[in-house]
ModelCIF file with pLDDT and N, C-alpha, C, O atoms, coordinates in Angstrom:
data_MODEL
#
_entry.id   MODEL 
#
_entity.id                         1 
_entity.type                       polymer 
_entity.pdbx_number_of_molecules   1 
#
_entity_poly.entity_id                      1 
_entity_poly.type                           'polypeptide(L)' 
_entity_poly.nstd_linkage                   no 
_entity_poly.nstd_monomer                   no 
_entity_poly.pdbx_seq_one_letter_code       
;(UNK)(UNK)(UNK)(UNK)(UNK)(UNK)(UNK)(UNK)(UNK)(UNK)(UNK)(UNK)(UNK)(UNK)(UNK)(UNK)
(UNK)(UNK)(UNK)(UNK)(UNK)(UNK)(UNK)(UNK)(UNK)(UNK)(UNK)(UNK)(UNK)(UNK)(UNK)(UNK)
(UNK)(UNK)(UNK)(UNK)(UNK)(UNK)(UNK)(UNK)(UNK)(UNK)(UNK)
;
_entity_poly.pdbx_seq_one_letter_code_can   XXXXXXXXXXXXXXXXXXXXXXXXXXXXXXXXXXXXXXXXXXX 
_entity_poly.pdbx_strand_id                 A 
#
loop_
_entity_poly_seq.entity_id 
_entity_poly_seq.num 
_entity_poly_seq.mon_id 
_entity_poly_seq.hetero 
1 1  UNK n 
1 2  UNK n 
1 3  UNK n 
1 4  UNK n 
1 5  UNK n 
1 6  UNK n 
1 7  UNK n 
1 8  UNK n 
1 9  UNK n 
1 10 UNK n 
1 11 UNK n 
1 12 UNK n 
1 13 UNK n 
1 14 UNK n 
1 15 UNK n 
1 16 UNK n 
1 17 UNK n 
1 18 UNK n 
1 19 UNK n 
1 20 UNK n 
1 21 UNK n 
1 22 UNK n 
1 23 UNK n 
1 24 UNK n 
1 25 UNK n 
1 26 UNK n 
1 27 UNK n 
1 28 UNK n 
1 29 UNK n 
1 30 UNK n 
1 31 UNK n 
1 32 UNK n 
1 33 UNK n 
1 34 UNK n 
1 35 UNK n 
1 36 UNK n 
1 37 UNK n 
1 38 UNK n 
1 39 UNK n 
1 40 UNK n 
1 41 UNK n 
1 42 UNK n 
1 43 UNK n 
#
_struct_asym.id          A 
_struct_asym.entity_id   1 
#
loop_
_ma_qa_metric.id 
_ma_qa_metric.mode 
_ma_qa_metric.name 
_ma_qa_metric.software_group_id 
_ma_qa_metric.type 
1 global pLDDT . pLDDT 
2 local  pLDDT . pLDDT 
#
_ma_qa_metric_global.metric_id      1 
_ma_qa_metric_global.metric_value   91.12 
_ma_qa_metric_global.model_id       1 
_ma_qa_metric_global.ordinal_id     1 
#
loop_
_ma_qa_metric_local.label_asym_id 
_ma_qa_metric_local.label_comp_id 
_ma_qa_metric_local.label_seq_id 
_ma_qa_metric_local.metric_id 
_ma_qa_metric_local.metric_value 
_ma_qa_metric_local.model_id 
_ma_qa_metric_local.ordinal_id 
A UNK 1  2 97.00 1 1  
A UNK 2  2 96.00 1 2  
A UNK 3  2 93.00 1 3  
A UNK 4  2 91.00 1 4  
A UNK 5  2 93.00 1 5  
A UNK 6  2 96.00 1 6  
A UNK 7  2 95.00 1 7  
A UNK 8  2 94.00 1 8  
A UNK 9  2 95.00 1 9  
A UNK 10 2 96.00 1 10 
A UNK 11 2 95.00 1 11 
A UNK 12 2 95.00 1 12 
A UNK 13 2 94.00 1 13 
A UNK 14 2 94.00 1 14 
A UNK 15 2 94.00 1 15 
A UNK 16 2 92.00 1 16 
A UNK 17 2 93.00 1 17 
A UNK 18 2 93.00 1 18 
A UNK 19 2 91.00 1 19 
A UNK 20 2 90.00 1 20 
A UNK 21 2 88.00 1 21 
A UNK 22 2 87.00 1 22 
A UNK 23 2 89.00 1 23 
A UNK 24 2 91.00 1 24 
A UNK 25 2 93.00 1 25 
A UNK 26 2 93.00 1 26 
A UNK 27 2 93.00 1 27 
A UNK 28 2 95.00 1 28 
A UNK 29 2 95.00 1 29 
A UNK 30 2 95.00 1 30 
A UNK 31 2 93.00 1 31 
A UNK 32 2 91.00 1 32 
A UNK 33 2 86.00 1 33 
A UNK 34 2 83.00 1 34 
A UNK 35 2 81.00 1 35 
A UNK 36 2 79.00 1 36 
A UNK 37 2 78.00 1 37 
A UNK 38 2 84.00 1 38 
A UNK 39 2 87.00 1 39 
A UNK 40 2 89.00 1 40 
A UNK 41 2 87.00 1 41 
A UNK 42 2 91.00 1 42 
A UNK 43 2 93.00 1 43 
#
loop_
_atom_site.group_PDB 
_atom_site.id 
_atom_site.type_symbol 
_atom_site.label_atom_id 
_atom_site.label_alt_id 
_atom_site.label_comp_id 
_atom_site.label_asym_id 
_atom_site.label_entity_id 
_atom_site.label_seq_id 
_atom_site.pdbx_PDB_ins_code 
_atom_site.Cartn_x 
_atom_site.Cartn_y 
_atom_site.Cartn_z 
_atom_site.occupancy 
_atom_site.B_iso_or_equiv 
_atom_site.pdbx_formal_charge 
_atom_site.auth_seq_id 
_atom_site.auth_comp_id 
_atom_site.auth_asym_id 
_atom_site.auth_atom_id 
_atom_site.pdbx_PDB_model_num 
ATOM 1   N N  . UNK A 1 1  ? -0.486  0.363   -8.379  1.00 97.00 ? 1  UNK A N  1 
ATOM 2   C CA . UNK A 1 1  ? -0.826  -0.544  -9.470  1.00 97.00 ? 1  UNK A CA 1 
ATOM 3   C C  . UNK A 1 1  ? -2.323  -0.499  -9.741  1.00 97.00 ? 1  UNK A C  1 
ATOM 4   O O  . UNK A 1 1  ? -3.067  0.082   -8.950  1.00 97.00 ? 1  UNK A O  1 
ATOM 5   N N  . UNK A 1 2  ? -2.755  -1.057  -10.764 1.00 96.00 ? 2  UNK A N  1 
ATOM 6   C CA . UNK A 1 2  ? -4.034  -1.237  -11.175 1.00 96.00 ? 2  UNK A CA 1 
ATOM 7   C C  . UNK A 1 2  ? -5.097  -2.486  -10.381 1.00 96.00 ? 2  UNK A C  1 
ATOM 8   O O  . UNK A 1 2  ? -5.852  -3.211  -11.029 1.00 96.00 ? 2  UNK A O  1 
ATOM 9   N N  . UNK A 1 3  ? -4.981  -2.524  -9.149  1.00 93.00 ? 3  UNK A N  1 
ATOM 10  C CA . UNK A 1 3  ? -5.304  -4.165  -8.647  1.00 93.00 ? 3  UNK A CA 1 
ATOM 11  C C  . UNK A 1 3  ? -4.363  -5.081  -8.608  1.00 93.00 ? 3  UNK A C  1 
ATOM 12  O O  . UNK A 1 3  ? -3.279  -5.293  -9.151  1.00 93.00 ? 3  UNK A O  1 
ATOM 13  N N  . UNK A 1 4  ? -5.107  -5.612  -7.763  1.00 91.00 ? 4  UNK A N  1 
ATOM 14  C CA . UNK A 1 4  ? -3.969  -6.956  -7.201  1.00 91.00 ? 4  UNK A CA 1 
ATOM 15  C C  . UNK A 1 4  ? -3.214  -7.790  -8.351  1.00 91.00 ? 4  UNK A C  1 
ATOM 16  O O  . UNK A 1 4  ? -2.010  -8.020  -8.238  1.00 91.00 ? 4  UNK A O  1 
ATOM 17  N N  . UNK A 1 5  ? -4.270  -8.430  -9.933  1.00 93.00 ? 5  UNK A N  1 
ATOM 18  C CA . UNK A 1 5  ? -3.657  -8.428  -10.726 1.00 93.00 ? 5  UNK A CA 1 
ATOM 19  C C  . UNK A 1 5  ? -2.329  -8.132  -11.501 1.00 93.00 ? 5  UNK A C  1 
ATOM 20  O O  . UNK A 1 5  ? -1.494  -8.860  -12.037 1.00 93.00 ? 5  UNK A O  1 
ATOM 21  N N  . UNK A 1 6  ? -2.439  -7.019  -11.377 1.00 96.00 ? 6  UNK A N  1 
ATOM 22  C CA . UNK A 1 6  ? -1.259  -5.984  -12.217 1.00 96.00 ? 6  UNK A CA 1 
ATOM 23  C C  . UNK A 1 6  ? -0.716  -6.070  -10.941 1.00 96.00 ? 6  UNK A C  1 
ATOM 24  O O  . UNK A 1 6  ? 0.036   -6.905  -11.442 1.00 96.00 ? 6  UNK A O  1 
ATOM 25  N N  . UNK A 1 7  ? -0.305  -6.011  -9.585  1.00 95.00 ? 7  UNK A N  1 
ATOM 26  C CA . UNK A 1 7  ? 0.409   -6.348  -8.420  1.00 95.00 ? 7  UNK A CA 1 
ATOM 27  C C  . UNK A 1 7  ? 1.232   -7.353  -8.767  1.00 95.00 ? 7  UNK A C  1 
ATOM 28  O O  . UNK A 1 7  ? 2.427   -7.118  -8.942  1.00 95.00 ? 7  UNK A O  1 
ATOM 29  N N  . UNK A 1 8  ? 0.771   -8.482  -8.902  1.00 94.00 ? 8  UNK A N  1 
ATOM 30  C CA . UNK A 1 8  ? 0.868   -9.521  -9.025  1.00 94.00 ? 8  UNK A CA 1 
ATOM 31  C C  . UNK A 1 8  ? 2.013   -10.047 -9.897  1.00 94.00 ? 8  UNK A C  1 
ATOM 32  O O  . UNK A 1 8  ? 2.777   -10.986 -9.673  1.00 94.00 ? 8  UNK A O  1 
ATOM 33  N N  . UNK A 1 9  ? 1.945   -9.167  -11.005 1.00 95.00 ? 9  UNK A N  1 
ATOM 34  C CA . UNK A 1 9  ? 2.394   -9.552  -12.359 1.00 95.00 ? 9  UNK A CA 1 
ATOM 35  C C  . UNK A 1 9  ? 3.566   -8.741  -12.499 1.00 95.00 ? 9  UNK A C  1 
ATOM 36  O O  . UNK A 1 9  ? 4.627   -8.979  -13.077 1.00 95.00 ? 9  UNK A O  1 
ATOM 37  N N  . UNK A 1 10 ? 3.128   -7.617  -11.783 1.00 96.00 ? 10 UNK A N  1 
ATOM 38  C CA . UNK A 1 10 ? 4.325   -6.455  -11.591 1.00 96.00 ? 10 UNK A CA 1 
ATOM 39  C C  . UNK A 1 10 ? 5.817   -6.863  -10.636 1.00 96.00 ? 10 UNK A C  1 
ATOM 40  O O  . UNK A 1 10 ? 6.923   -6.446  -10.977 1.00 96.00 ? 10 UNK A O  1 
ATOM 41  N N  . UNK A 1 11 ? 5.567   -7.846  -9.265  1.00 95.00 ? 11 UNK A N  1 
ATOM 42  C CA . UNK A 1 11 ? 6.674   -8.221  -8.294  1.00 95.00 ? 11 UNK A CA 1 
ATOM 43  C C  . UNK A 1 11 ? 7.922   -9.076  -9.411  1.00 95.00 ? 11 UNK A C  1 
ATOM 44  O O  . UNK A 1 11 ? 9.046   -8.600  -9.568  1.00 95.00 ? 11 UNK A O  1 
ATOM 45  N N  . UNK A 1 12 ? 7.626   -9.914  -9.855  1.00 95.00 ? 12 UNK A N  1 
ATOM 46  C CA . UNK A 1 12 ? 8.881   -10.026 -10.608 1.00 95.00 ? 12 UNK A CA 1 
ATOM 47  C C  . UNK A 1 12 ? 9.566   -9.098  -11.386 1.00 95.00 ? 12 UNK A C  1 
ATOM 48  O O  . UNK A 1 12 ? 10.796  -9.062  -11.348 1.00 95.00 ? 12 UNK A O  1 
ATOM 49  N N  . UNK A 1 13 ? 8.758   -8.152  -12.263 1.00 94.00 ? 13 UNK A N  1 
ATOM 50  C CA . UNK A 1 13 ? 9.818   -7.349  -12.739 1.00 94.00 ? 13 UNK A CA 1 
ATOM 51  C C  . UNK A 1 13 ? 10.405  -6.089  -11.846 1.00 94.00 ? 13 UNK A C  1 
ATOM 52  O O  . UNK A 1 13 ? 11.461  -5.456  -11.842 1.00 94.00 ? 13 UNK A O  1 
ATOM 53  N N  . UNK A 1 14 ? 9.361   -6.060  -11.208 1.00 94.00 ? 14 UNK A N  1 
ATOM 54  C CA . UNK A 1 14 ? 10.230  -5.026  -10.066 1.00 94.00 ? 14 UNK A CA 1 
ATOM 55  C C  . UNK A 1 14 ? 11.314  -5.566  -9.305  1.00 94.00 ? 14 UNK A C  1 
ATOM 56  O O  . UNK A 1 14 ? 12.321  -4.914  -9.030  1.00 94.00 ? 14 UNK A O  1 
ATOM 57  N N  . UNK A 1 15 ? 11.109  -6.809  -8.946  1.00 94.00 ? 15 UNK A N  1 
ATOM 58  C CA . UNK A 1 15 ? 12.457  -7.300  -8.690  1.00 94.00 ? 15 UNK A CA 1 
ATOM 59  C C  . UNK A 1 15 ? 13.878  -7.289  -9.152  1.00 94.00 ? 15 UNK A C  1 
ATOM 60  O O  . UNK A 1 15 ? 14.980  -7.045  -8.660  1.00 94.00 ? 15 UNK A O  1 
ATOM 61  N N  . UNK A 1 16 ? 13.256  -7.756  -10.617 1.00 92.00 ? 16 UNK A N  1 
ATOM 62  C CA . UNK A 1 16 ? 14.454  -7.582  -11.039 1.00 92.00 ? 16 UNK A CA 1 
ATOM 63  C C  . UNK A 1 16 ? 15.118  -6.433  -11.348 1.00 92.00 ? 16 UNK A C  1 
ATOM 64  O O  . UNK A 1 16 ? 16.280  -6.477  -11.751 1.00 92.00 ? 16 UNK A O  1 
ATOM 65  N N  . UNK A 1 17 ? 14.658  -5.641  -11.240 1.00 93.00 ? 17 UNK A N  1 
ATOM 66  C CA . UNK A 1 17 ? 14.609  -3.914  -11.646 1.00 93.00 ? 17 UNK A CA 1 
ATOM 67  C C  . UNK A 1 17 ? 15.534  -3.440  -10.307 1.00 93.00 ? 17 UNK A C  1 
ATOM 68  O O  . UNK A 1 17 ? 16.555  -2.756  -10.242 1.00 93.00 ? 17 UNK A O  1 
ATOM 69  N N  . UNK A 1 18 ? 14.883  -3.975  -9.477  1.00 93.00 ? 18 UNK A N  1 
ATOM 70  C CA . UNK A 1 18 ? 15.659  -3.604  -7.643  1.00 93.00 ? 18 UNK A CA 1 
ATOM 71  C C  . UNK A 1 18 ? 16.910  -4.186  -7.607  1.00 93.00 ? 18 UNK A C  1 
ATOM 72  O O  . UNK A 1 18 ? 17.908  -3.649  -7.124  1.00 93.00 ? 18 UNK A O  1 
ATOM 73  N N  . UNK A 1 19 ? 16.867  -5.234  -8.093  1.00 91.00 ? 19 UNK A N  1 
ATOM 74  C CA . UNK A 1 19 ? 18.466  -6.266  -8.455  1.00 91.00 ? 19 UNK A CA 1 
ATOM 75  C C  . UNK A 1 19 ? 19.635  -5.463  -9.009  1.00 91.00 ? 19 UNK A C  1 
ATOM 76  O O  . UNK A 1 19 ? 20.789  -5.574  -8.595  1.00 91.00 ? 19 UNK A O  1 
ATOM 77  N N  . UNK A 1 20 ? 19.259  -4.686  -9.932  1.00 90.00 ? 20 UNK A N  1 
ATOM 78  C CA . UNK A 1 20 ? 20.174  -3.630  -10.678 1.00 90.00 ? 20 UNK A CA 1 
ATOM 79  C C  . UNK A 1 20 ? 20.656  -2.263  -9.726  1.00 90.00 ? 20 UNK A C  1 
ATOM 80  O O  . UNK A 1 20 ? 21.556  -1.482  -10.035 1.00 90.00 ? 20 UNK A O  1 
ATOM 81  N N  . UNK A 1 21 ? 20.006  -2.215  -8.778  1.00 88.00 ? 21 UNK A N  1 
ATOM 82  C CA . UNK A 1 21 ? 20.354  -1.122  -8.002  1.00 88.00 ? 21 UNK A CA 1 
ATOM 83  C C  . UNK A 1 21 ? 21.674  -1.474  -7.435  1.00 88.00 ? 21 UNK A C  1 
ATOM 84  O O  . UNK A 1 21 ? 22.106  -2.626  -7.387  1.00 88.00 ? 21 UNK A O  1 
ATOM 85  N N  . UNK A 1 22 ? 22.338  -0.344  -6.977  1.00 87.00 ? 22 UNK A N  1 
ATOM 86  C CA . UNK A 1 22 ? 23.836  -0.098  -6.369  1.00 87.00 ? 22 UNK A CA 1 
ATOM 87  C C  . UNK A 1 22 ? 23.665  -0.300  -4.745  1.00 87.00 ? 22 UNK A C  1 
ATOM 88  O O  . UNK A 1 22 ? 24.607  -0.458  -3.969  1.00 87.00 ? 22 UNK A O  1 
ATOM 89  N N  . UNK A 1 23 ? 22.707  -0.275  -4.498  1.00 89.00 ? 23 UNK A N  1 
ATOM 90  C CA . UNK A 1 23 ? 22.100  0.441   -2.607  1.00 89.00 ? 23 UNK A CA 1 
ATOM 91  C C  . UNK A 1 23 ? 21.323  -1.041  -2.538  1.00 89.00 ? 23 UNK A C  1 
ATOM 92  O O  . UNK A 1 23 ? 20.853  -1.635  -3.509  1.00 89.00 ? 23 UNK A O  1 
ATOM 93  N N  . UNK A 1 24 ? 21.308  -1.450  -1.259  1.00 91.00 ? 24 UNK A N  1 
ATOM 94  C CA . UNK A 1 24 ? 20.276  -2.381  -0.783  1.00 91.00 ? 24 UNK A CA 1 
ATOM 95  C C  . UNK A 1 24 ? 19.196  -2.116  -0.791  1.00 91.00 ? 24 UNK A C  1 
ATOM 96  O O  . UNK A 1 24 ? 19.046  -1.601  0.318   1.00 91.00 ? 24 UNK A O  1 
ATOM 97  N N  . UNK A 1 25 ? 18.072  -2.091  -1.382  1.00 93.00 ? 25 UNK A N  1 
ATOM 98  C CA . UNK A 1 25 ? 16.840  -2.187  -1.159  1.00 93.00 ? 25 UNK A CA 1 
ATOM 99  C C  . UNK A 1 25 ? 15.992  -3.330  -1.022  1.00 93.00 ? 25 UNK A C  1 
ATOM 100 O O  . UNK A 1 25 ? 16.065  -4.505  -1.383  1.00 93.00 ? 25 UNK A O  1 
ATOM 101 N N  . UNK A 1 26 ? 14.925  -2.435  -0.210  1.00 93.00 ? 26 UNK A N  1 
ATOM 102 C CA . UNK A 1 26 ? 13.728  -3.351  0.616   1.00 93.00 ? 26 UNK A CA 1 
ATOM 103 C C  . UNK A 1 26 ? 12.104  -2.889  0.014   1.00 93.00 ? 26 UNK A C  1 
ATOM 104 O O  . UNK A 1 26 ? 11.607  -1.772  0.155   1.00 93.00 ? 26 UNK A O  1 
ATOM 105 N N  . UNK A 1 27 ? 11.590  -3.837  -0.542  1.00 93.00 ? 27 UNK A N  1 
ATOM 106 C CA . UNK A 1 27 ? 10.620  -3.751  -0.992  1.00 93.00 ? 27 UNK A CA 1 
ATOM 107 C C  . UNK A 1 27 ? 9.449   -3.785  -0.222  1.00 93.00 ? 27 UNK A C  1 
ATOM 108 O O  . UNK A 1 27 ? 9.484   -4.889  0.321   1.00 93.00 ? 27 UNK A O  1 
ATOM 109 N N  . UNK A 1 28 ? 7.925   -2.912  0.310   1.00 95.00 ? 28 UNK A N  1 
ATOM 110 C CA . UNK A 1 28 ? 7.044   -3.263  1.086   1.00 95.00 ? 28 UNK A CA 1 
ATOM 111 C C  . UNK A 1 28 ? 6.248   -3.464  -0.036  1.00 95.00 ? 28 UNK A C  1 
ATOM 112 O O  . UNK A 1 28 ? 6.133   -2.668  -0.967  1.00 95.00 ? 28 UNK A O  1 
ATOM 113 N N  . UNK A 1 29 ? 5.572   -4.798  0.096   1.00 95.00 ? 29 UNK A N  1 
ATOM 114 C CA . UNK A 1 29 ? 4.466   -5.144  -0.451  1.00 95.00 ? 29 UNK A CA 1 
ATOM 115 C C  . UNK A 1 29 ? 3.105   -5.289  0.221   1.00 95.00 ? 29 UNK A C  1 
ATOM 116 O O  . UNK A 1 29 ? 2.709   -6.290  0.818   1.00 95.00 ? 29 UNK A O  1 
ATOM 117 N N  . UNK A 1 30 ? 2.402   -4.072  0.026   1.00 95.00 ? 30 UNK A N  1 
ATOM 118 C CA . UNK A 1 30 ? 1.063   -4.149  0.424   1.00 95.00 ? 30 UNK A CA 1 
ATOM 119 C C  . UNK A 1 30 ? -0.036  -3.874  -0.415  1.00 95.00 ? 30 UNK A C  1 
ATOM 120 O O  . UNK A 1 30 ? -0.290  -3.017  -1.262  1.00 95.00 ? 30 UNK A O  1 
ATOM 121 N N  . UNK A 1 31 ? -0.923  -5.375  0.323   1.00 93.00 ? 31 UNK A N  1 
ATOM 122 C CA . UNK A 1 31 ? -1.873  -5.522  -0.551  1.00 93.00 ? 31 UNK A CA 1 
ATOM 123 C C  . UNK A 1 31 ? -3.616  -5.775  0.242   1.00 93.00 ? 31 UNK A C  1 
ATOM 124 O O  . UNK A 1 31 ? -3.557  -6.242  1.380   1.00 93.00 ? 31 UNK A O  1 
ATOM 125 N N  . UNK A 1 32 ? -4.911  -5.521  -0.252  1.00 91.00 ? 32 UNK A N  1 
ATOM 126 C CA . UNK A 1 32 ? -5.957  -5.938  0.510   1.00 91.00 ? 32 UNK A CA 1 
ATOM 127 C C  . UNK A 1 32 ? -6.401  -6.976  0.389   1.00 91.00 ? 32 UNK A C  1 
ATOM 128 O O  . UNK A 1 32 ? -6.502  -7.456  -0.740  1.00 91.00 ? 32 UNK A O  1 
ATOM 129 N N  . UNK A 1 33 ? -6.940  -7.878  1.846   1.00 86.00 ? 33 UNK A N  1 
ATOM 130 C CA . UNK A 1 33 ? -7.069  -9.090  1.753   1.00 86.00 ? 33 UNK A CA 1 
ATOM 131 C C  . UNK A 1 33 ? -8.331  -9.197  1.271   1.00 86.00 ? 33 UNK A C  1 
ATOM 132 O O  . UNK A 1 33 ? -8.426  -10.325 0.787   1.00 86.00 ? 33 UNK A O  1 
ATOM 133 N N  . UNK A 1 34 ? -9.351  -8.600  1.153   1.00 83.00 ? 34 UNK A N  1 
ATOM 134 C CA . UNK A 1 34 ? -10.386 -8.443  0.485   1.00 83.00 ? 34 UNK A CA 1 
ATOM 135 C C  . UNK A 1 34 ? -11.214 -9.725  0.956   1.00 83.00 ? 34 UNK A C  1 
ATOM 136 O O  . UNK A 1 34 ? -11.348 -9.703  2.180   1.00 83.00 ? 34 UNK A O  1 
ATOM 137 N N  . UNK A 1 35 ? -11.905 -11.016 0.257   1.00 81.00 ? 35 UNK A N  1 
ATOM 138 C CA . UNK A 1 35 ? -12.122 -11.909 0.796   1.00 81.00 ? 35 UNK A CA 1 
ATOM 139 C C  . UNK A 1 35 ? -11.055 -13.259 0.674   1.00 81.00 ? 35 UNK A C  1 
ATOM 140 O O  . UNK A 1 35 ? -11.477 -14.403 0.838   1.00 81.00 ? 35 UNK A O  1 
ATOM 141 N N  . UNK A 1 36 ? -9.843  -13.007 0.411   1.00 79.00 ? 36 UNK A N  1 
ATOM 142 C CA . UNK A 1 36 ? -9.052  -14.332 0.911   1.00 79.00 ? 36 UNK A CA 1 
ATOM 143 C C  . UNK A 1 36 ? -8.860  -14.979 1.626   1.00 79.00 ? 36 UNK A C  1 
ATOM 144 O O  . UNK A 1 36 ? -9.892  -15.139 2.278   1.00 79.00 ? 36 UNK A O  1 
ATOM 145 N N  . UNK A 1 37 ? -7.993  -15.617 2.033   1.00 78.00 ? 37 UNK A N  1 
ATOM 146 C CA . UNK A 1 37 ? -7.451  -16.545 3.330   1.00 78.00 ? 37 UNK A CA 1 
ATOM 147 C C  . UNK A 1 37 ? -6.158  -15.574 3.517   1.00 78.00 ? 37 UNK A C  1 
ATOM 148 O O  . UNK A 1 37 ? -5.161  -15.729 2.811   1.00 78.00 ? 37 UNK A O  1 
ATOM 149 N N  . UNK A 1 38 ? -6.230  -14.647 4.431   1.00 84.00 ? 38 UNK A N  1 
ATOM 150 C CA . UNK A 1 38 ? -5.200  -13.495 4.999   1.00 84.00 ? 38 UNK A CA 1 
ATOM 151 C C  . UNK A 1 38 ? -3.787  -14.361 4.889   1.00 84.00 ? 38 UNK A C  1 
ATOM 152 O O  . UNK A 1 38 ? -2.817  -13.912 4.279   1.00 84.00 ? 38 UNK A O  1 
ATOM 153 N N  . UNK A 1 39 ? -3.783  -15.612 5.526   1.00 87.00 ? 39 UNK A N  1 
ATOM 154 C CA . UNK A 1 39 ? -2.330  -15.964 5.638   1.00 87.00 ? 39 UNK A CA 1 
ATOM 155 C C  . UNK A 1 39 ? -1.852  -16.759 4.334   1.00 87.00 ? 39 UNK A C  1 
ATOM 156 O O  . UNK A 1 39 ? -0.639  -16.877 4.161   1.00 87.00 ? 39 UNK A O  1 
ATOM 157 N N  . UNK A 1 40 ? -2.874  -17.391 3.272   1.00 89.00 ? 40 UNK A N  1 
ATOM 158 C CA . UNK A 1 40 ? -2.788  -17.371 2.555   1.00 89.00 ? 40 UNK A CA 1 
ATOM 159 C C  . UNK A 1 40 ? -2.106  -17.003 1.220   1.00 89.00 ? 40 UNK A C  1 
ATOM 160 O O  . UNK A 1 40 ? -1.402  -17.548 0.370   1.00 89.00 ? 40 UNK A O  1 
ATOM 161 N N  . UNK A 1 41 ? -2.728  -15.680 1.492   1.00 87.00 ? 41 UNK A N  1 
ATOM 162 C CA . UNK A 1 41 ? -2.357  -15.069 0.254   1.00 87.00 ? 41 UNK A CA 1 
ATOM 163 C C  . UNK A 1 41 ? -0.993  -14.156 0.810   1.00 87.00 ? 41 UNK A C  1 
ATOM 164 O O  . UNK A 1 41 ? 0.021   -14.025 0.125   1.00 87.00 ? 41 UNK A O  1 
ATOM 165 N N  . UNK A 1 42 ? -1.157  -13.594 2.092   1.00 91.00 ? 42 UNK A N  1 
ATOM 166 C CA . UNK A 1 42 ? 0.845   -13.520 2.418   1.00 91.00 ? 42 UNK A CA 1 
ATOM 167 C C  . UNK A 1 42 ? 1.860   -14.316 1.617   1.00 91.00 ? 42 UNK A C  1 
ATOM 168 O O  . UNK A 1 42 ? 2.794   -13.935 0.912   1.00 91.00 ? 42 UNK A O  1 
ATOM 169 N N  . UNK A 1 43 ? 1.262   -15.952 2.030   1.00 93.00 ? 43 UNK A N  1 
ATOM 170 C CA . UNK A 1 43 ? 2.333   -17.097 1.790   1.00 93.00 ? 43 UNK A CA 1 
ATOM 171 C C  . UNK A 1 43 ? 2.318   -16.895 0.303   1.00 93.00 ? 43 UNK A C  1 
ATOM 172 O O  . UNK A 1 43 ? 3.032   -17.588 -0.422  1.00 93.00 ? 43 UNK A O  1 
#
């Protein structure tokens, strides 16, 4: 993605995009904590 932004904005429609699949899928979302609150921005 383009930054955390476009990350951001992108997890719902990828979701729903993954929803349509036939197969179980598992999404890894990784992202840099840069200066956040690490557990934070997990939650």
């Amino acid at each position: 993605h383009e930054g955390k932004s476009d990350l951001k904005r992108s997890i719902p429609k990828k979701l729903k995009g993954f929803a349509q699949h036939k197969e179980q899928t598992t999404g890894f979302i990784i992202q840099d904590q840069d200066s956040n609150d690490c557990r934070q921005l997990k939650q």
